[in-house]
Protein backbone atom coordinates (compact mmCIF):
# COMPACT_ATOMS: atom_id res chain seq x y z
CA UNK A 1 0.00 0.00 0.00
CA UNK A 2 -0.94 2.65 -0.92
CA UNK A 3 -2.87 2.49 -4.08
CA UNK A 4 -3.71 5.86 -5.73
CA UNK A 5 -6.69 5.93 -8.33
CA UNK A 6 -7.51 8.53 -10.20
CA UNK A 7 -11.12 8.77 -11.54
CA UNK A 8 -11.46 11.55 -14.42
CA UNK A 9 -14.24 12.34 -16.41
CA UNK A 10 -13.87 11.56 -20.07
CA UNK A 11 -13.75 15.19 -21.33
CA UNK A 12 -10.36 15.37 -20.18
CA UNK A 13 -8.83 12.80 -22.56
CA UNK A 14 -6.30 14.96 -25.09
CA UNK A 15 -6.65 18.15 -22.40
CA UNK A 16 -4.85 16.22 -19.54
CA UNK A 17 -1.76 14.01 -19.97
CA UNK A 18 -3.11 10.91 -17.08
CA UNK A 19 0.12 8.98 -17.68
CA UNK A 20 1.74 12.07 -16.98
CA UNK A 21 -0.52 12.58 -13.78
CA UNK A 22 0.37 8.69 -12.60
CA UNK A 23 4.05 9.30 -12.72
CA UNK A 24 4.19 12.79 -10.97
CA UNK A 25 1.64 11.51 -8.30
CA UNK A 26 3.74 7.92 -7.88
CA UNK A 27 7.43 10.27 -7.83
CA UNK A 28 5.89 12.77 -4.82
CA UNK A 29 4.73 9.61 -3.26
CA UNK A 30 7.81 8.07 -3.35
CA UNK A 31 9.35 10.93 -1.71
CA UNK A 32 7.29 10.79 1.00
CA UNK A 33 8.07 8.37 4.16
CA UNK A 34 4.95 7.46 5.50
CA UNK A 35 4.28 4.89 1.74
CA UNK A 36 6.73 2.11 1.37
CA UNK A 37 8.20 2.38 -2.55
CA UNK A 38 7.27 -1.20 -2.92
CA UNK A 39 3.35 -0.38 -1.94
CA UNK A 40 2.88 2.38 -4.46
CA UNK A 41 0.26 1.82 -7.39
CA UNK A 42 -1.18 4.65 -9.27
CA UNK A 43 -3.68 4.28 -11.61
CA UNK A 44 -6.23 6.28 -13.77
CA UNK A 45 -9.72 5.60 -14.56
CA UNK A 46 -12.06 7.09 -17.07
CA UNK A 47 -15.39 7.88 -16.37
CA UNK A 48 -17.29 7.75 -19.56
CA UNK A 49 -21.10 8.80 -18.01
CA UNK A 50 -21.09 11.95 -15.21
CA UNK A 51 -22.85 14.62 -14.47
CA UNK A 52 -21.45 18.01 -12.85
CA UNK A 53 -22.91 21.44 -12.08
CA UNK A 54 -25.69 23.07 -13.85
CA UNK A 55 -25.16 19.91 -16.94
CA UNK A 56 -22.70 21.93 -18.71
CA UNK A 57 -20.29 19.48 -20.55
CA UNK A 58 -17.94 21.30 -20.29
CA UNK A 59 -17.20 20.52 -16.86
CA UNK A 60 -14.66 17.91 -15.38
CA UNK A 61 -13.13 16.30 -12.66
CA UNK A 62 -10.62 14.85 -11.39
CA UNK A 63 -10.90 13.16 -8.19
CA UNK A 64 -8.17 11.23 -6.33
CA UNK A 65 -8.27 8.48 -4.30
CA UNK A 66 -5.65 7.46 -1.73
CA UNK A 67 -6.44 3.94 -0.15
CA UNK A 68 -3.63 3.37 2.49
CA UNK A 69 -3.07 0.33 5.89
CA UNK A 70 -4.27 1.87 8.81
CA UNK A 71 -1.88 2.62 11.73
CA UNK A 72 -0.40 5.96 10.73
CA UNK A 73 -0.79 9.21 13.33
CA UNK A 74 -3.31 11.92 11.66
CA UNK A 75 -1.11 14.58 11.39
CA UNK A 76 1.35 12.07 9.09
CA UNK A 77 -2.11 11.17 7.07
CA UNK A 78 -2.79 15.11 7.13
CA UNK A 79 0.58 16.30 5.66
CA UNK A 80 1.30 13.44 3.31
CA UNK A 81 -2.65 14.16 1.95
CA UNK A 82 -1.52 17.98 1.63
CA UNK A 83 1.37 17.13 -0.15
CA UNK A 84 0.01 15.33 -2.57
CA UNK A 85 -2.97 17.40 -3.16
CA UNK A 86 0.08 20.48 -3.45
CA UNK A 87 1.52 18.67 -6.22
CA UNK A 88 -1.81 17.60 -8.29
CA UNK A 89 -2.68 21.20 -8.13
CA UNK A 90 0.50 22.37 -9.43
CA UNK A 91 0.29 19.63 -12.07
CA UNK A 92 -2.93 20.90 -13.35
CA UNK A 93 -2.63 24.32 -12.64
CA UNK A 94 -2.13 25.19 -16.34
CA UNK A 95 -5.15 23.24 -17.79
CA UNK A 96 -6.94 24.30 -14.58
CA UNK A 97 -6.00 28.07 -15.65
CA UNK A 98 -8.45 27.68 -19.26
CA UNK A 99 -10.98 24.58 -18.35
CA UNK A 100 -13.70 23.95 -16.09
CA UNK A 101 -12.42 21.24 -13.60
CA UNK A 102 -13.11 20.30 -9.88
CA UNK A 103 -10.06 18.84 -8.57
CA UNK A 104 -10.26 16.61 -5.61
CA UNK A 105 -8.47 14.01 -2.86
CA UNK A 106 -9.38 11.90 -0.47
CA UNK A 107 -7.14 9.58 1.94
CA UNK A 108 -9.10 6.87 3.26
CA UNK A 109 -7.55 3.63 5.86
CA UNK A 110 -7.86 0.27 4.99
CA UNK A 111 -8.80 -2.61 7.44
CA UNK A 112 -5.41 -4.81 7.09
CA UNK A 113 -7.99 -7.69 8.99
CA UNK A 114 -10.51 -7.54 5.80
CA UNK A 115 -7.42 -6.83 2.62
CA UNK A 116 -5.12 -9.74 2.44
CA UNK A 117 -1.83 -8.95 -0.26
CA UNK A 118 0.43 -11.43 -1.80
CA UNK A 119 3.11 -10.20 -4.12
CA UNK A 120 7.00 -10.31 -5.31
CA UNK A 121 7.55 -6.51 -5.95
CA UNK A 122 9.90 -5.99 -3.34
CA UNK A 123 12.33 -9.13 -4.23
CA UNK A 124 12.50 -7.15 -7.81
CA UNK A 125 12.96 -3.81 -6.61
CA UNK A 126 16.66 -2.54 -8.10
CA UNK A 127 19.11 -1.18 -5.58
């Protein structure tokens, strides 16, 4: 953990770069100590049928979700949320500057009891 998904609305495809958006959300997350390298997933997810404001399609969003183990003090969940909310708002600020787009994150624990993991990243990790 943690896994970071990124639901956008479909409007955004060609005006936002979401590859782009994975890798500068998994490199801030990486530099942060609270989320083990080996845990990190980013992902982004179109959403093809939404509705936003007054119906005007010219509205998106992009809304993050960060699903992390429980066990870490708030004010580590409330700086490493800030952070990464920082940098997706710098990210975007330029497309943000000429389009219509509610921006949003949300950091949410996981019940370790209820999510069982399996997996061989960290015996391929380099260096």
């Amino acid at each position: 953990m943690p896994h970071f998904q990124i639901d956008y609305s479909a409007n955004l495809d060609g005006v936002v770069d979401m590859g782009d958006l994975c890798e500068h959300i998994r490199s801030v997350a990486a530099q942060i100590d609270t989320f083990p390298m080996a845990g990190i997933r980013v992902r982004a997810v179109r959403v093809d049928h939404y509705a936003i404001a007054d119906g005007n399609s010219k509205h998106g969003f992009i809304d993050i979700s960060v699903r992390l183990r429980a066990g870490r003090p708030q004010d580590v969940k409330r700086d490493a949320t800030a952070r990464l909310f920082e940098a997706a708002r710098d990210h975007l600020a330029p497309v943000m500057e000429t389009r219509s787009i509610a921006l949003s994150l949300e950091m949410r624990e996981i019940d370790a009891d209820l999510s069982p993991k399996a997996g061989t990243i960290r015996d391929h990790l380099e260096g």
